[in-house]
C-alpha atoms as a PDB file:
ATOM      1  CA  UNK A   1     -17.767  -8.501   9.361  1.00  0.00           C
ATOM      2  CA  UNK A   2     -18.704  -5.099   9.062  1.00  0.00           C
ATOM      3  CA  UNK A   3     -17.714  -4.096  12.287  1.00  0.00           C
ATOM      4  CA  UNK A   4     -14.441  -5.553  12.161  1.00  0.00           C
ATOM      5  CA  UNK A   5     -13.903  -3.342   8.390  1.00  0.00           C
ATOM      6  CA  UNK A   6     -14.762  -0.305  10.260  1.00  0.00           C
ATOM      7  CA  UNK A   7     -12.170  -0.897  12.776  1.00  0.00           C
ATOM      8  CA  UNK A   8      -9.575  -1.862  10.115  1.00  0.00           C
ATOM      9  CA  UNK A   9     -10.304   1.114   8.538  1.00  0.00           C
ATOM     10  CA  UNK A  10     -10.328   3.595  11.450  1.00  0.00           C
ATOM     11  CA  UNK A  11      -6.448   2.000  11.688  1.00  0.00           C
ATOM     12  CA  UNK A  12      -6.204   3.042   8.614  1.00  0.00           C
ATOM     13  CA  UNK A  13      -8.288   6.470   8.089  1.00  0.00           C
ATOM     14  CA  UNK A  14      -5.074   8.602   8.964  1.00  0.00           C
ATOM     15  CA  UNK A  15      -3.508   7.257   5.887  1.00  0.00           C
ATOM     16  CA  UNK A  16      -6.371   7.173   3.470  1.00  0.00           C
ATOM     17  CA  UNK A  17      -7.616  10.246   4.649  1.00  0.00           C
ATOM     18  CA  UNK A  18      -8.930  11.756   0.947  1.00  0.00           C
ATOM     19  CA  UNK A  19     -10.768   8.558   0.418  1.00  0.00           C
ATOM     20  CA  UNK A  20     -14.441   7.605   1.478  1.00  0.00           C
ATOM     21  CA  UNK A  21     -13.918   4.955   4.437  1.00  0.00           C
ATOM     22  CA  UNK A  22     -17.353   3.590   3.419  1.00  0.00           C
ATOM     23  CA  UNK A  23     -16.712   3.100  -0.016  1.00  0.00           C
ATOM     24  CA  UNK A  24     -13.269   1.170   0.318  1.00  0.00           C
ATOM     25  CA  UNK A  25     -13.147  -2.720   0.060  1.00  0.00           C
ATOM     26  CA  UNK A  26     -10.681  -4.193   1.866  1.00  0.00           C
ATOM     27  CA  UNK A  27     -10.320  -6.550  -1.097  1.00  0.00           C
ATOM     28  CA  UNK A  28     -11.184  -4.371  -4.014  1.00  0.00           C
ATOM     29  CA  UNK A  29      -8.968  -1.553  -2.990  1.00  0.00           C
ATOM     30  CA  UNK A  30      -6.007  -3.276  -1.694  1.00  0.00           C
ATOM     31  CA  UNK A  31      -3.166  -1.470  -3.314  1.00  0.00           C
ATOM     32  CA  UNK A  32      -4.855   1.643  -2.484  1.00  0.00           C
ATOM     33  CA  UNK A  33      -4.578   0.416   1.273  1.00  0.00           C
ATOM     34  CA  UNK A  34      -1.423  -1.461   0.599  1.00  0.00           C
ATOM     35  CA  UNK A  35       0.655   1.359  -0.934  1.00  0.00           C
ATOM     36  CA  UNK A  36      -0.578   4.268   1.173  1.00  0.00           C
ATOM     37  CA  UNK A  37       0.054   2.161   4.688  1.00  0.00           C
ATOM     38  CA  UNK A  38       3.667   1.359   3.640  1.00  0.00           C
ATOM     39  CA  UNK A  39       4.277   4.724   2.801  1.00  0.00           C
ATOM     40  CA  UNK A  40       2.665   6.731   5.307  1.00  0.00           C
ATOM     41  CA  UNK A  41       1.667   4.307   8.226  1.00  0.00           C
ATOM     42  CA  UNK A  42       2.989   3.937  11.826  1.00  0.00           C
ATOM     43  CA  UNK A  43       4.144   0.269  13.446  1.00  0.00           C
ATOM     44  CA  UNK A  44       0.877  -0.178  14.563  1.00  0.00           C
ATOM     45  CA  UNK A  45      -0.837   0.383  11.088  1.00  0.00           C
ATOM     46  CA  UNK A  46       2.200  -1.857   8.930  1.00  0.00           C
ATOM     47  CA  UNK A  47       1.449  -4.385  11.604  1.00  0.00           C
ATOM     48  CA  UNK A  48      -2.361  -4.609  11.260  1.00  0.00           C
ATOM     49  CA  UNK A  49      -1.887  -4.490   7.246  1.00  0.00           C
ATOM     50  CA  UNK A  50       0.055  -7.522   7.368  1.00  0.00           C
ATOM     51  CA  UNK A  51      -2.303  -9.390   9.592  1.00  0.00           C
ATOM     52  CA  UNK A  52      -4.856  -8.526   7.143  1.00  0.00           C
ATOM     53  CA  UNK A  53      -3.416  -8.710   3.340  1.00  0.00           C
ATOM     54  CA  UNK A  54      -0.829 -11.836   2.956  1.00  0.00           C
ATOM     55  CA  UNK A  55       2.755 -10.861   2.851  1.00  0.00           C
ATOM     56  CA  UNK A  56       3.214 -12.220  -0.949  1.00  0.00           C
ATOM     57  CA  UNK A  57      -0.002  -9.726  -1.710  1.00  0.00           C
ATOM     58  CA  UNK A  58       2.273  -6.596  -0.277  1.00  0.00           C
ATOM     59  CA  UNK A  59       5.309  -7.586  -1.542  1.00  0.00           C
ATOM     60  CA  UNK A  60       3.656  -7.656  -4.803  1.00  0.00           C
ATOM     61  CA  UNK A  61       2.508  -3.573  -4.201  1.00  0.00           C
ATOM     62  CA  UNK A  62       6.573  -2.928  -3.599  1.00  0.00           C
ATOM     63  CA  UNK A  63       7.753  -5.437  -6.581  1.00  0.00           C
ATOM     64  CA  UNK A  64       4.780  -3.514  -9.231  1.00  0.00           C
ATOM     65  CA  UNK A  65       4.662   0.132  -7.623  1.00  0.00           C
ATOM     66  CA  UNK A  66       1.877   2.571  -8.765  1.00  0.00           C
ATOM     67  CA  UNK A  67       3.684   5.170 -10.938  1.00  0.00           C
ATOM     68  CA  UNK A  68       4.149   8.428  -8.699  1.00  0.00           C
ATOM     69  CA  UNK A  69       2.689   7.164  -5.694  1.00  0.00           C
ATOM     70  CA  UNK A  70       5.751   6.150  -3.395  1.00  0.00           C
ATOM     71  CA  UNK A  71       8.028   8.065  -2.055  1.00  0.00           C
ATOM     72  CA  UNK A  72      11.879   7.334  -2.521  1.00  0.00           C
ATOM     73  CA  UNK A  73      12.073   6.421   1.132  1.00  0.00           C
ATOM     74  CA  UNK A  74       9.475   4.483   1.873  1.00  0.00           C
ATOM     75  CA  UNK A  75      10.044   2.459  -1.637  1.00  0.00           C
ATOM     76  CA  UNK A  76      13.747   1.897  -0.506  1.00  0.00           C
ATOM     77  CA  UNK A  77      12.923   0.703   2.819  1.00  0.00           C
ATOM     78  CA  UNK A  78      10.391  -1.702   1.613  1.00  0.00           C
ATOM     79  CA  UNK A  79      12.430  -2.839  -0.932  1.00  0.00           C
ATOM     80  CA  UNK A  80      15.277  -3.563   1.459  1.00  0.00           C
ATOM     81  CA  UNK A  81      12.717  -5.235   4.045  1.00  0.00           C
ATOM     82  CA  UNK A  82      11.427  -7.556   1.096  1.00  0.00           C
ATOM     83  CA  UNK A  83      14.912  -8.037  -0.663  1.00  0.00           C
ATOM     84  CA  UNK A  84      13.621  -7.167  -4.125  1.00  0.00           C
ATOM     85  CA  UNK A  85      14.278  -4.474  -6.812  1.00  0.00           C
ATOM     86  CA  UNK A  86      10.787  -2.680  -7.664  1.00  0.00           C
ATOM     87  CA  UNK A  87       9.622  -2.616 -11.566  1.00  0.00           C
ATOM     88  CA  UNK A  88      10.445   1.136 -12.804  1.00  0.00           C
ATOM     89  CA  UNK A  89       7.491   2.196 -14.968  1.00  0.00           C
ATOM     90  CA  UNK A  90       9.600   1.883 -18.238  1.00  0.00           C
ATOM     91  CA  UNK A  91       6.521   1.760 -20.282  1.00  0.00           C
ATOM     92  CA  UNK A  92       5.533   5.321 -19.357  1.00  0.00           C
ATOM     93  CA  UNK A  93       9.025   6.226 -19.815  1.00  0.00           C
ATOM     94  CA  UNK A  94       8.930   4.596 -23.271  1.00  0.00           C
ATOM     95  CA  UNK A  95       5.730   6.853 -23.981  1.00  0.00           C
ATOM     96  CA  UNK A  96       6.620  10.071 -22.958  1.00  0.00           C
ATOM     97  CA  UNK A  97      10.108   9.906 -24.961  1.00  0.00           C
END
């Protein structure tokens, strides 16, 4: 099992590249993973990511996006792949006004 994390994560490294590889849990950390492969991953590494992570799981990282961590284009294009309008952080919003 180990093994097989440290080659999911070598996929991966180029992505997550301030983060220690040996501290992230696939499971723990998933919208870590999840939100920085959508928006800066190749084919190869969106592919891998949804062999790993079911595709409810992602969609759910595009539907509830981390405030200030997506970029317009990569939030667009998943939300056109997934057919779904993302959640704008109206709460923060809400605060800061």
């Amino acid at each position: 099992m180990k093994q097989e994390k440290e080659k999911v994560l070598a996929k991966f490294k180029p992505f997550l590249w301030s983060y220690d590889l040996e501290q992230i849990d696939l499971n723990k950390d998933k919208k870590r993973i999840i939100t920085n492969v959508l928006n800066l991953g190749t084919k190869e590494a969106t592919d891998l990511l949804f062999k790993i992570y079911d595709k409810a799981e992602i969609k759910k990282q595009v539907e509830e996006p981390l405030p200030g961590e997506w970029s317009d284009k990569s939030l667009n294009y998943w939300s056109i792949y997934f057919d779904i309008k993302p959640q704008q952080a109206k709460n923060v919003l809400r605060h800061l006004g």
